[in-house]
C-alpha atoms as a PDB file:
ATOM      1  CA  UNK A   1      54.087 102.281 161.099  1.00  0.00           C
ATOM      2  CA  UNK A   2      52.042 105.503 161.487  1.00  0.00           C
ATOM      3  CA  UNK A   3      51.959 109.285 161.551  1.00  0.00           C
ATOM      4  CA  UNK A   4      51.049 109.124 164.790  1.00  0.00           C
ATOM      5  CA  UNK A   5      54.042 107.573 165.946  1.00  0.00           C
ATOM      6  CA  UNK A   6      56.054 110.131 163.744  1.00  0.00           C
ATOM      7  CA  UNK A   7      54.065 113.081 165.666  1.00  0.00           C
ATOM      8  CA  UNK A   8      54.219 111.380 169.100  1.00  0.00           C
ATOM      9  CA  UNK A   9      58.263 111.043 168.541  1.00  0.00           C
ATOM     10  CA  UNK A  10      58.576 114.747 167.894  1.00  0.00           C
ATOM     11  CA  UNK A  11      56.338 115.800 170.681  1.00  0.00           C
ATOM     12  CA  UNK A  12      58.793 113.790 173.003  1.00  0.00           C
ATOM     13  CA  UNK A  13      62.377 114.337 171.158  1.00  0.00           C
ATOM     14  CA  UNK A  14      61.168 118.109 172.654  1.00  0.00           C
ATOM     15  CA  UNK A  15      61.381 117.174 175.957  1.00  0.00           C
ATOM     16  CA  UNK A  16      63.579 113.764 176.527  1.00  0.00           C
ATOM     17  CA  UNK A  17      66.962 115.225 176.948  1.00  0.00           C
ATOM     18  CA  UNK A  18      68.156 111.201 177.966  1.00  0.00           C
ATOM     19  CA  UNK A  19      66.878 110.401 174.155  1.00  0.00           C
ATOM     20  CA  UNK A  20      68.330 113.398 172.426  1.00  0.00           C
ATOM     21  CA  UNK A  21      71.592 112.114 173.461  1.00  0.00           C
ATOM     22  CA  UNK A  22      71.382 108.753 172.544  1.00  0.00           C
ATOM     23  CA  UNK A  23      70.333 109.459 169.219  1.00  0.00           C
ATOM     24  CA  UNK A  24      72.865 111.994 168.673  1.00  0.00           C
ATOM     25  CA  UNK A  25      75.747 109.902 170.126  1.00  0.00           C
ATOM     26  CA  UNK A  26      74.976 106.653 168.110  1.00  0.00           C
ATOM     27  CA  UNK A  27      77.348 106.055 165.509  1.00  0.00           C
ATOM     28  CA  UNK A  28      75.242 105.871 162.657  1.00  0.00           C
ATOM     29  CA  UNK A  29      71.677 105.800 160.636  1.00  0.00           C
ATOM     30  CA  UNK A  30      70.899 102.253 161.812  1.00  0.00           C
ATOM     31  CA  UNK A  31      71.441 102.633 164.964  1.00  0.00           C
ATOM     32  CA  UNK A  32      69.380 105.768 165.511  1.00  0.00           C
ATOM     33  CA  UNK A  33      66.572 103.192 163.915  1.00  0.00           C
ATOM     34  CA  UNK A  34      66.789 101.140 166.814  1.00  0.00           C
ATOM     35  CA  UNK A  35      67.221 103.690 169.333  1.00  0.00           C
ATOM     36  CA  UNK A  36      64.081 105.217 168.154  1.00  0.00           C
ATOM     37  CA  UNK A  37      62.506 101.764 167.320  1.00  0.00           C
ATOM     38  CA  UNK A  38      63.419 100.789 171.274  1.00  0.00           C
ATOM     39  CA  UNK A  39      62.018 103.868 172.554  1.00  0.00           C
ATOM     40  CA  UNK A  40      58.681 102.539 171.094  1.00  0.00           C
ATOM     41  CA  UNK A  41      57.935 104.397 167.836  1.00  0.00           C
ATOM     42  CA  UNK A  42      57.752 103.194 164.249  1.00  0.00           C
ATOM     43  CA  UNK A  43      57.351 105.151 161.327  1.00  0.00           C
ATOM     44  CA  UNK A  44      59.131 105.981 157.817  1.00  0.00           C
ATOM     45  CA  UNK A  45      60.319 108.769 156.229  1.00  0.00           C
ATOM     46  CA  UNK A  46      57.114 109.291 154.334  1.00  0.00           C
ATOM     47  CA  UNK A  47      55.563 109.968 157.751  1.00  0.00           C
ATOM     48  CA  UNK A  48      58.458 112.197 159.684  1.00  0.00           C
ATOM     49  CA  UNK A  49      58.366 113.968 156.884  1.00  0.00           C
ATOM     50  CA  UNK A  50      54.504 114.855 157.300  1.00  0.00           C
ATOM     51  CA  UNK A  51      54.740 115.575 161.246  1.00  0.00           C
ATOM     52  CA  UNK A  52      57.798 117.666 160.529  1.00  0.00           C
ATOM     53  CA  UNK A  53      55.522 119.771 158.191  1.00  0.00           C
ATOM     54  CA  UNK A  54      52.467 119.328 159.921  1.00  0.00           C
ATOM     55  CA  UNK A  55      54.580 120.693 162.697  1.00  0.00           C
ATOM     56  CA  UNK A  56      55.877 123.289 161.179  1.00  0.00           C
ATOM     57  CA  UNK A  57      52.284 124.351 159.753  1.00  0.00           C
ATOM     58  CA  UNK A  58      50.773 125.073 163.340  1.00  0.00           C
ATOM     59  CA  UNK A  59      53.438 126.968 164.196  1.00  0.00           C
ATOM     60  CA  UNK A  60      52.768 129.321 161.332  1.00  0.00           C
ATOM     61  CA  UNK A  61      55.889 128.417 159.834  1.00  0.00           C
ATOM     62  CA  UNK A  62      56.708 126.874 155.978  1.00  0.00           C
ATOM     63  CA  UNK A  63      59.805 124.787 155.744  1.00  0.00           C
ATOM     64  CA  UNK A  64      62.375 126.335 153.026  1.00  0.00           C
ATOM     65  CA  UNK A  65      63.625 123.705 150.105  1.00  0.00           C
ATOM     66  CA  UNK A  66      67.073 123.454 152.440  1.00  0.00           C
ATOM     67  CA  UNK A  67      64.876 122.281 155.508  1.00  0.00           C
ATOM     68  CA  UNK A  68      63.001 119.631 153.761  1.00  0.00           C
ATOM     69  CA  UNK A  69      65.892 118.077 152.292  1.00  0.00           C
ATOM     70  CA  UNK A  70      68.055 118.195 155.636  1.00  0.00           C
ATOM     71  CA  UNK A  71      64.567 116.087 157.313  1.00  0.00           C
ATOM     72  CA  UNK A  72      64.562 113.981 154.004  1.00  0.00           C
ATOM     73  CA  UNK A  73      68.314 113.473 154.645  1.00  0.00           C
ATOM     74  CA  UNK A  74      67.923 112.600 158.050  1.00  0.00           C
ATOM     75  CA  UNK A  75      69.877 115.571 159.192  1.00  0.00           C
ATOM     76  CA  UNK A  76      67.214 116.335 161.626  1.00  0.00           C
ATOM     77  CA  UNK A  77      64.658 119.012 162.360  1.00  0.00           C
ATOM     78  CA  UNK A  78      63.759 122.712 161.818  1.00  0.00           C
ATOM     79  CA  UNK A  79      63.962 123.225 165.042  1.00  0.00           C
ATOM     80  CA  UNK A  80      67.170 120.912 165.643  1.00  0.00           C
ATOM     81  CA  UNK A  81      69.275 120.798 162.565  1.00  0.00           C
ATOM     82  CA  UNK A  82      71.700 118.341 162.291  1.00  0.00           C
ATOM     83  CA  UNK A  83      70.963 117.018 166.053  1.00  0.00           C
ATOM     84  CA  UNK A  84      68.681 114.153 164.933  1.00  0.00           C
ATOM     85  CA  UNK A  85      69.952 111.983 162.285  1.00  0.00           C
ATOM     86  CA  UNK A  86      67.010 109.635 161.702  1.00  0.00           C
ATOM     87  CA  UNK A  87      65.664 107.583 158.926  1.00  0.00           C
ATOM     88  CA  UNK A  88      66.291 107.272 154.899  1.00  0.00           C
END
């Protein structure tokens, strides 16, 4: 597991409309795992939770209490709320 993948899965979440939809479509937390697992990244929460911040950071931004929590509840992203339920 790394931040790298974490950062790498963000960058291409952004563009990857095909893997957007998958995720959003599967029926539940474990099976977004292996969607995102499949797709070739592994990380934790520990670590989406950094490259959502770090993220958020260069663009100029600081995530609110509410944001965190919906990332740390796998809700999603800032930029994507509720579209990306990920990892506990």
């Amino acid at each position: 597991m790394s931040i790298d993948a974490a950062r790498n899965f963000l960058k291409r979440i952004d563009t990857d409309q095909a893997l957007q939809e998958r995720l959003k479509t599967a029926p539940g937390l474990e099976a977004r795992k292996k969607i995102i697992r499949a797709a070739g990244f592994e990380f934790n929460l520990a670590e989406y939770k950094q490259a959502i911040e770090e993220a958020a950071a260069a663009a100029g931004q600081e995530l609110t209490a509410e944001e965190l929590e919906a990332v740390a509840g796998g809700l999603g992203t800032r930029e994507a709320p509720g579209r990306l339920g990920l990892i506990e």
